[in-house]
Protein backbone atom coordinates (compact mmCIF):
# COMPACT_ATOMS: atom_id res chain seq x y z
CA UNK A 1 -37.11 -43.24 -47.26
CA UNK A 2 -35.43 -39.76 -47.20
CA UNK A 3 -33.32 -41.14 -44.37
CA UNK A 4 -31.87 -44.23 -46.39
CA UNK A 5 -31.52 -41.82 -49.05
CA UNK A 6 -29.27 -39.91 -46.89
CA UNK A 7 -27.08 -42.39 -45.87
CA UNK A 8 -25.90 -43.98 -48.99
CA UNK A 9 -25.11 -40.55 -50.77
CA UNK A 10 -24.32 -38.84 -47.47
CA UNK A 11 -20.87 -36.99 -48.21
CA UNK A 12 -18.13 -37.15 -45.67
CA UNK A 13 -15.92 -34.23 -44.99
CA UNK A 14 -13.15 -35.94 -44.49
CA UNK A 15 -10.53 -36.11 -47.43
CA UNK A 16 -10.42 -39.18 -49.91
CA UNK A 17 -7.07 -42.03 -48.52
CA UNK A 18 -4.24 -41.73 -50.89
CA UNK A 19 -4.37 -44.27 -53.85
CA UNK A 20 -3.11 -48.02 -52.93
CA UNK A 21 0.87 -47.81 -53.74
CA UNK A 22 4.05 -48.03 -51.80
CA UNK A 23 4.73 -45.17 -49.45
CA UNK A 24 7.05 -44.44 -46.47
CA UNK A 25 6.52 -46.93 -43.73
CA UNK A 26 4.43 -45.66 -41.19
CA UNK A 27 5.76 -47.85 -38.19
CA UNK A 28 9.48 -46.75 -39.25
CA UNK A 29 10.42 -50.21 -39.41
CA UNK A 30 11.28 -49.92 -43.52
CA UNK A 31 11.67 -47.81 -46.22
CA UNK A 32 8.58 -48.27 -47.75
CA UNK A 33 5.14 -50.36 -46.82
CA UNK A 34 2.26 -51.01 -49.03
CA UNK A 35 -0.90 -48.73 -48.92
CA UNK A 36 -4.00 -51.05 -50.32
CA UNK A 37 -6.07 -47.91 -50.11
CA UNK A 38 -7.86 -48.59 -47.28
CA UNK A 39 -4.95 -49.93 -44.87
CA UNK A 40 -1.26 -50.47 -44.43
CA UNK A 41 -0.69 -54.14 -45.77
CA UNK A 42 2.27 -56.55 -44.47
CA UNK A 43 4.62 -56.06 -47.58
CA UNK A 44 7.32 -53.80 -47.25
CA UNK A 45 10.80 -52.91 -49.21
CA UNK A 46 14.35 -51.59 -48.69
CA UNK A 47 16.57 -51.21 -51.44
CA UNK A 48 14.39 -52.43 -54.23
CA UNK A 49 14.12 -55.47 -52.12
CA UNK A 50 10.61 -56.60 -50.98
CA UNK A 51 9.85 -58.83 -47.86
CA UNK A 52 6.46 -59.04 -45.71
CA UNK A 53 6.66 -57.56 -42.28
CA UNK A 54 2.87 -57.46 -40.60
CA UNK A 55 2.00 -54.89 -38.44
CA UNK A 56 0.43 -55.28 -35.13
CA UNK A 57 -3.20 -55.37 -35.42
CA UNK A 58 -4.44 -51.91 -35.17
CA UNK A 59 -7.95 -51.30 -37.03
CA UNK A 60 -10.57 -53.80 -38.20
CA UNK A 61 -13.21 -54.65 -40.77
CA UNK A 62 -16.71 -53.30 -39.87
CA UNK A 63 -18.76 -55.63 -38.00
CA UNK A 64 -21.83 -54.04 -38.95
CA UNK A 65 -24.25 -54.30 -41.69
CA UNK A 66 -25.23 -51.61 -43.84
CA UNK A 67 -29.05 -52.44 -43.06
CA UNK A 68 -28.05 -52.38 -39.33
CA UNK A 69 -31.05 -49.08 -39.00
CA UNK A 70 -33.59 -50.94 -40.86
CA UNK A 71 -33.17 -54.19 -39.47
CA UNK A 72 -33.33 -52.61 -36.17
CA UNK A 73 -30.23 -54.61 -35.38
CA UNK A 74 -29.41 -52.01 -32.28
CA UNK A 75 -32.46 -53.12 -30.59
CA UNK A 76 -30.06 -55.74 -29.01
CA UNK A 77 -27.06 -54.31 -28.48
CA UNK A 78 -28.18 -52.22 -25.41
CA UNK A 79 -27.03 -49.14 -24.90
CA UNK A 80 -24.89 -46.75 -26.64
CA UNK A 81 -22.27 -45.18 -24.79
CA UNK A 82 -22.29 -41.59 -24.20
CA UNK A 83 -18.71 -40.84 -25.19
CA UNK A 84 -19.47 -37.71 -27.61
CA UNK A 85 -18.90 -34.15 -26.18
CA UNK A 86 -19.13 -30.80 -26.56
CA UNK A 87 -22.46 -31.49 -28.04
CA UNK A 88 -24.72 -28.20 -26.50
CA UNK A 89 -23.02 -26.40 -28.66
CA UNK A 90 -23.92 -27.90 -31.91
CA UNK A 91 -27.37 -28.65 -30.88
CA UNK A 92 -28.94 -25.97 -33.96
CA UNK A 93 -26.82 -28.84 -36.26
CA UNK A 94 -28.24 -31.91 -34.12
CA UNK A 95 -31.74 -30.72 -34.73
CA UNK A 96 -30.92 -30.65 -38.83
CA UNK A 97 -29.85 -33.91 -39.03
CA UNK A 98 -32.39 -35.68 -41.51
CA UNK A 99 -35.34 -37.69 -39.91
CA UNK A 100 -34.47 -35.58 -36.80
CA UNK A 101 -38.06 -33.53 -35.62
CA UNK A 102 -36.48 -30.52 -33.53
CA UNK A 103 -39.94 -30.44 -31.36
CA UNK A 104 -40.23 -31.94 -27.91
CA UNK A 105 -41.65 -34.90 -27.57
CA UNK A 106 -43.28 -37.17 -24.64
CA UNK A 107 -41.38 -39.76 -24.74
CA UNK A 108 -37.48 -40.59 -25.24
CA UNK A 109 -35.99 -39.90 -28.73
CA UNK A 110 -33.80 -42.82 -30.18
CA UNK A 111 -33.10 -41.99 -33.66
CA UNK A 112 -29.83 -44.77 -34.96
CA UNK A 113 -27.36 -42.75 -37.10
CA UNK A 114 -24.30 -43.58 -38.67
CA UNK A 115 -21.12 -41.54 -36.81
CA UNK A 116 -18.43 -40.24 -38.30
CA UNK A 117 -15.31 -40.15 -36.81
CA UNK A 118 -12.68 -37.91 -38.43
CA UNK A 119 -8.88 -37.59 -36.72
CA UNK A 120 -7.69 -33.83 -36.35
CA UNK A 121 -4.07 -34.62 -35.61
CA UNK A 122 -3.36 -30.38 -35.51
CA UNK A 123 -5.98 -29.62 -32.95
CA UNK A 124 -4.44 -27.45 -30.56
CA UNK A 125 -6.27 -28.32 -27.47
CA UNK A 126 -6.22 -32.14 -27.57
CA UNK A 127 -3.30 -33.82 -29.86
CA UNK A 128 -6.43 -36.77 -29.79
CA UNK A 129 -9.23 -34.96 -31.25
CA UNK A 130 -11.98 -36.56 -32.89
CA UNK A 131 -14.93 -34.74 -34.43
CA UNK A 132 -17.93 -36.36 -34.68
CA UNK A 133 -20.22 -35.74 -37.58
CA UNK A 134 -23.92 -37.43 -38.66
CA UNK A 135 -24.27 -37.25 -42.11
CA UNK A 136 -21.70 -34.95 -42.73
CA UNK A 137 -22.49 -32.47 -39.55
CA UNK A 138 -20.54 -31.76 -36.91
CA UNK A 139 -22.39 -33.05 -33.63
CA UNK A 140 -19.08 -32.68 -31.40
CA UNK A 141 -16.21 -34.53 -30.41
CA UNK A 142 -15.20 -38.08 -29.07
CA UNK A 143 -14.64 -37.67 -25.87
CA UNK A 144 -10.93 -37.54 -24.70
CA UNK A 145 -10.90 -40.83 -22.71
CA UNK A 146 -11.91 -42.57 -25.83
CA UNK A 147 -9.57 -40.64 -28.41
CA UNK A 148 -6.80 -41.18 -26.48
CA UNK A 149 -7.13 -44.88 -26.99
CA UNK A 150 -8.76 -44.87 -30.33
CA UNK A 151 -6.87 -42.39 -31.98
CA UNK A 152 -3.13 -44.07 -31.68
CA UNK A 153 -4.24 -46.98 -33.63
CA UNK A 154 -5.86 -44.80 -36.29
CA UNK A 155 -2.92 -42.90 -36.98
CA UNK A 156 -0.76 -46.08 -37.16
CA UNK A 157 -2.43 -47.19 -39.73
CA UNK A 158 -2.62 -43.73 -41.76
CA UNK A 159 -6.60 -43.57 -41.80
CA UNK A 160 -8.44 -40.28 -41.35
CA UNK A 161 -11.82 -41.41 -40.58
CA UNK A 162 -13.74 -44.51 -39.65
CA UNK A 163 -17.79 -44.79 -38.91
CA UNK A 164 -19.75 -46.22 -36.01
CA UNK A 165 -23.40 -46.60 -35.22
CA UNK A 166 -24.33 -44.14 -33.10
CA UNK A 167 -28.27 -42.65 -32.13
CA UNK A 168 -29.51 -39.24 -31.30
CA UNK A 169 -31.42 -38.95 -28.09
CA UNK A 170 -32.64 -36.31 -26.23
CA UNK A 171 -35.39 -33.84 -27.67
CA UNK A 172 -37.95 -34.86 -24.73
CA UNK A 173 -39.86 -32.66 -22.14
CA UNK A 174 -38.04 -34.22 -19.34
CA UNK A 175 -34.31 -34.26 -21.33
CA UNK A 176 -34.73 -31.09 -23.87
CA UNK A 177 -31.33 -31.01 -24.97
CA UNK A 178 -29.85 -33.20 -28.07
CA UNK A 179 -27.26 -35.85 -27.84
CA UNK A 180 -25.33 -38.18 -30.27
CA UNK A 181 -24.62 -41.73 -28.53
CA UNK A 182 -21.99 -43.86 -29.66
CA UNK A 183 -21.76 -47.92 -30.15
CA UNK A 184 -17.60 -47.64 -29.94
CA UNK A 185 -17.75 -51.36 -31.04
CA UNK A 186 -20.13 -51.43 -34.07
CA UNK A 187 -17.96 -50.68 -36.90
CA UNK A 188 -19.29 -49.74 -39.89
CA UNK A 189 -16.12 -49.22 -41.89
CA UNK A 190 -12.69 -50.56 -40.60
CA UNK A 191 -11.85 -48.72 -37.56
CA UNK A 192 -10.05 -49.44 -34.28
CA UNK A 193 -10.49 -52.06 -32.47
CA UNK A 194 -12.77 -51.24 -29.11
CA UNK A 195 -13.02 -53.22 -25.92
CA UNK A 196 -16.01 -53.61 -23.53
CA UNK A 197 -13.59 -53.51 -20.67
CA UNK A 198 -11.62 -50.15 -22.01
């Protein structure tokens, strides 16, 4: 209960998209391309004149439904990839995640979470960074192999931050540390595009 709770009024960090209107065209192709407020649309203008010109497709609905967790929907997807990093660091914030018990346990911990990703173009060790938050805490970062695919298309399009299902494992006597695991492909907003075979 407190966990469903949690995820529909769980506040993300990352700032609200700019209002749907016409701003300067991302792909430099125009003066100005239509912002829906979610994406970059195919109509454009130059000189008070408007025309469609579509982008290349960069991002995607979400392919996941919301009830993905209680539906136990990830029972068949098989495993999530472990493509979040930097993550002993942040284990204190791991262990406070909401329906997270900090204690060992016998067995293996699979707890499904929605993942945040959240683009920090300015990072001055990887021009790629990703952080990676669970209900608005930072768990760590996609790691760089991924970004640097990922985070191209994002910025194409102008968003800031798209979700994933993701689990936290670890937390076991024979694997005590905390992880977040990521499904890359199970959108849960519109996000980029991700390929088994990347």
């Amino acid at each position: 209960m407190l966990l469903a709770f949690v995820q529909r009024f769980a506040v993300s960090l990352a700032p609200p998209p700019p209002p749907a209107g016409w701003y300067a065209d991302p792909s430099g192709r125009h003066e100005l391309r239509y912002w829906s407020g979610a994406i970059w649309t195919e109509h454009v203008a130059d000189a008070s004149h408007q025309s469609v010109d579509p982008l290349a497709p960069r991002l995607l609905e979400a392919n996941t439904t919301p009830d993905w967790i209680e539906r136990r929907k990830w029972a068949r997807w098989g495993t999530p990839a472990n493509a979040i990093r930097g993550e002993n660091q942040f284990q204190d914030a791991i262990k406070s995640i909401p329906g997270v018990v900090p204690d060992l346990i016998e067995d293996v911990r699979f707890e499904p979470v929605p993942v945040e990703f959240i683009r920090e173009p300015d990072n001055p060790y990887d021009r790629y960074a990703c952080t990676a938050l669970v209900h608005g805490i930072q768990v760590g970062y996609l790691a760089r192999e991924c970004a640097s695919i990922l985070s191209p298309d994002v910025d194409a399009a102008g968003v800031v931050s798209w979700q994933v299902a993701g689990a936290v494992v670890g937390g076991s006597y024979g694997a005590a540390n905390f992880g977040v695991h990521v499904w890359l492909d199970r959108r849960l907003s519109i996000g980029p595009a991700w390929l088994p075979s990347r």
